[in-house]
Protein backbone atom coordinates (compact mmCIF):
# COMPACT_ATOMS: atom_id res chain seq x y z
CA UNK A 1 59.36 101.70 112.95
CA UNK A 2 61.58 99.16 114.46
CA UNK A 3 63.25 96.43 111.99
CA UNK A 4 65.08 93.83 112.83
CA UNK A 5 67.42 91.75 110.63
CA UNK A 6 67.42 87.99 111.70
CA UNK A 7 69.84 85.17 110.48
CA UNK A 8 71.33 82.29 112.15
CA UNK A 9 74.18 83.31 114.24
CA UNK A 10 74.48 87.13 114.10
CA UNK A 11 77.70 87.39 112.37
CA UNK A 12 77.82 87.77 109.21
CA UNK A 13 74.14 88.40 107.03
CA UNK A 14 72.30 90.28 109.52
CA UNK A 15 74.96 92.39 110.38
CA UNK A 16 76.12 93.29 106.94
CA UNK A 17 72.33 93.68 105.75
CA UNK A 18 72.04 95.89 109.35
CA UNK A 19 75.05 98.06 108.34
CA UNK A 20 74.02 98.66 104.58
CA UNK A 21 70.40 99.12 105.67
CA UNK A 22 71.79 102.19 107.77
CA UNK A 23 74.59 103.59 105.81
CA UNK A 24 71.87 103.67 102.80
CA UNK A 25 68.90 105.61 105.23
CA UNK A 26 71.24 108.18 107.70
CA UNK A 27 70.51 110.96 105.07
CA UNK A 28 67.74 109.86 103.78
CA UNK A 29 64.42 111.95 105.01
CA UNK A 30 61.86 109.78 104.45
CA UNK A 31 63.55 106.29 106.37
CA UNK A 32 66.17 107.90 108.46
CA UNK A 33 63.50 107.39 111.51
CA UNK A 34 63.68 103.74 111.08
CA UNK A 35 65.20 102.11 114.08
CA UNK A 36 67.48 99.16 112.55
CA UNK A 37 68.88 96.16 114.66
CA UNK A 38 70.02 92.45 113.79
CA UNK A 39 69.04 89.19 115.91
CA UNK A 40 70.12 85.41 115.35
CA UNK A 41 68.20 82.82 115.88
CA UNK A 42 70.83 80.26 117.47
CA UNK A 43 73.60 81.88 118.71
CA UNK A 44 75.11 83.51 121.89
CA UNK A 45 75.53 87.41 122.93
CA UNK A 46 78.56 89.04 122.82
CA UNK A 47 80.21 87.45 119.64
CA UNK A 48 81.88 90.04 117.03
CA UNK A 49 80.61 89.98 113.98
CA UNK A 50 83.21 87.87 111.43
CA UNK A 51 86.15 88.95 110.42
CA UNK A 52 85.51 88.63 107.04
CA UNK A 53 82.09 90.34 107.28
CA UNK A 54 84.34 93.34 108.91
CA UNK A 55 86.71 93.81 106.30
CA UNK A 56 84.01 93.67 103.49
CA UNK A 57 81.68 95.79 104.93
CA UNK A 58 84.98 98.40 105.08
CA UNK A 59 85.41 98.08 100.99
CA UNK A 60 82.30 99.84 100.73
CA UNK A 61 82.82 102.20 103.78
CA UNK A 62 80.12 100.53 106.19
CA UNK A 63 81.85 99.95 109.69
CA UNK A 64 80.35 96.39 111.62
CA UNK A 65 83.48 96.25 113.50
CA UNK A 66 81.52 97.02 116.99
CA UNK A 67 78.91 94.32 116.32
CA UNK A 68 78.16 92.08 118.87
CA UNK A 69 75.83 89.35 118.10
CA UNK A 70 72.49 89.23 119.97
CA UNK A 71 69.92 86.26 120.17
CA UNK A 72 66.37 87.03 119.39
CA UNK A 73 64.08 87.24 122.44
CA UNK A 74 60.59 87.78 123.53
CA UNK A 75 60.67 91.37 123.71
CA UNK A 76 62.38 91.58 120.07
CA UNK A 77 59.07 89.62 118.96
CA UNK A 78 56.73 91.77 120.31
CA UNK A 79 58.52 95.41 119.77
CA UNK A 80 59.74 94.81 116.14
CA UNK A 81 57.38 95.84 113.14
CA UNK A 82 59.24 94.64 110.36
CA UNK A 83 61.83 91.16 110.45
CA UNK A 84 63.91 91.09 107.48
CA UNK A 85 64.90 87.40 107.29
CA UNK A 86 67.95 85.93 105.26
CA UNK A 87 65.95 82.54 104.70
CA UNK A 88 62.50 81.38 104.27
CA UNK A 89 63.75 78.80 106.95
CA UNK A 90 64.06 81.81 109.11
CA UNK A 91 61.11 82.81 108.70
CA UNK A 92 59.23 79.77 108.93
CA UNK A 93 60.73 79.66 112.40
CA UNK A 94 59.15 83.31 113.14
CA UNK A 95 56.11 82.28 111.96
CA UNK A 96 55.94 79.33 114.04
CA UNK A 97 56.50 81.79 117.03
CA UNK A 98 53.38 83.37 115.88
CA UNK A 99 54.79 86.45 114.08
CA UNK A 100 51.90 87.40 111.45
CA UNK A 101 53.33 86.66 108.01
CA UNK A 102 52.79 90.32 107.05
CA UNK A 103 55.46 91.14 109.60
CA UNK A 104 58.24 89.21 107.95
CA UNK A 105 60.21 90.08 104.63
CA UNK A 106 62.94 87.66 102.97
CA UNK A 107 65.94 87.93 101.19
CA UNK A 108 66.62 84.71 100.34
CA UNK A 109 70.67 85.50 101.15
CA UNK A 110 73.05 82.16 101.46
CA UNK A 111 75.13 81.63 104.31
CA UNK A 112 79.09 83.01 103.77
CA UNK A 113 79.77 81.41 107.02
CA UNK A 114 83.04 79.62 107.07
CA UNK A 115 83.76 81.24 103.12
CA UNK A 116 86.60 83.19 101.71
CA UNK A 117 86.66 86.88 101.07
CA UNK A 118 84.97 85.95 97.65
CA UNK A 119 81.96 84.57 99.24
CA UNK A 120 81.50 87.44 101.87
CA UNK A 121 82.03 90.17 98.66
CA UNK A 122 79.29 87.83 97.18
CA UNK A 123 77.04 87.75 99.85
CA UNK A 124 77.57 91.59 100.39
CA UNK A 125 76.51 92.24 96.95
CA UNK A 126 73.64 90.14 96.99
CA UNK A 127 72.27 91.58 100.22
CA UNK A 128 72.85 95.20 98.72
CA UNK A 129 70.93 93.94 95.61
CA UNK A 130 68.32 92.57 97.34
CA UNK A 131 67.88 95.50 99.63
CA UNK A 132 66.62 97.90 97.05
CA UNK A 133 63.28 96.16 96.77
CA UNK A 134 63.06 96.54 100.11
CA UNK A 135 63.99 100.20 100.40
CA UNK A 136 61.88 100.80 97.42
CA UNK A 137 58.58 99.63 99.15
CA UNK A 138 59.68 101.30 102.58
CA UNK A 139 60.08 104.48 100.52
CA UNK A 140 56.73 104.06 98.82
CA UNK A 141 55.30 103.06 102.63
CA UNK A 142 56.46 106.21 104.39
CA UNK A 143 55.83 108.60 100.90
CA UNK A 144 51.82 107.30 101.41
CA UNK A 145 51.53 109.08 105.11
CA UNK A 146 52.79 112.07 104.26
């Protein structure tokens, strides 16, 4: 299963949901096959993920520090199974690409963009939070076809 995290730029939610997504699954049996990657919607390649994305992701002993931010193309569209969007405006804007509803998941995560450490530890926490829904019905998914 490919899943790809989408946000706006590709610097600070998708990459911190990307890097708890695969700190939580590398020993886990049942998900550790899932191929993770992150996307933004309007940015540029090549950007490093923020700084203060970096150093929060380190409290909790997930590394983003060789992120580089990729923009979501064609190909993503068509080879990704599962797009874990940090807005329903994201996801509106997959939809509208013609990516079937049943394809997309939301987190509903606000933007730290521009924030202080406080707001990235916030938005880390919520994305963690938020994330355990999702590995709960992934788990559930991949428990089914054994």
């Amino acid at each position: 299963m490919n899943l790809l995290f989408v946000c706006t730029g590709n610097t600070c939610r998708s990459p911190m949901a990307e890097g708890i997504f695969r700190n939580r699954i590398k020993n886990d049996d049942l998900l550790s096959d899932i191929h993770v990657s992150s996307a933004g919607l309007m940015t540029s390649n090549g950007n490093y993920a923020s700084k203060n994305a970096v150093e929060v992701c380190h409290e909790h002993g997930v590394d983003i520090s060789s992120h580089r931010s990729r923009i979501l193309t064609a190909d993503m569209l068509s080879s990704t199974d599962l797009f874990v969007c940090m807005t329903f405006s994201h996801a509106d804007i997959l939809m509208r690409a013609n990516v079937p509803k049943n394809k997309i998941y939301v987190l509903e995560v606000n933007d730290p963009y521009g924030g202080d450490m406080d707001i990235y530890r916030q938005c880390y926490e919520e994305i963690e939070k938020k994330l355990v829904t999702l590995f709960d019905l992934l788990r559930k998914h991949y428990g089914n076809e054994l």
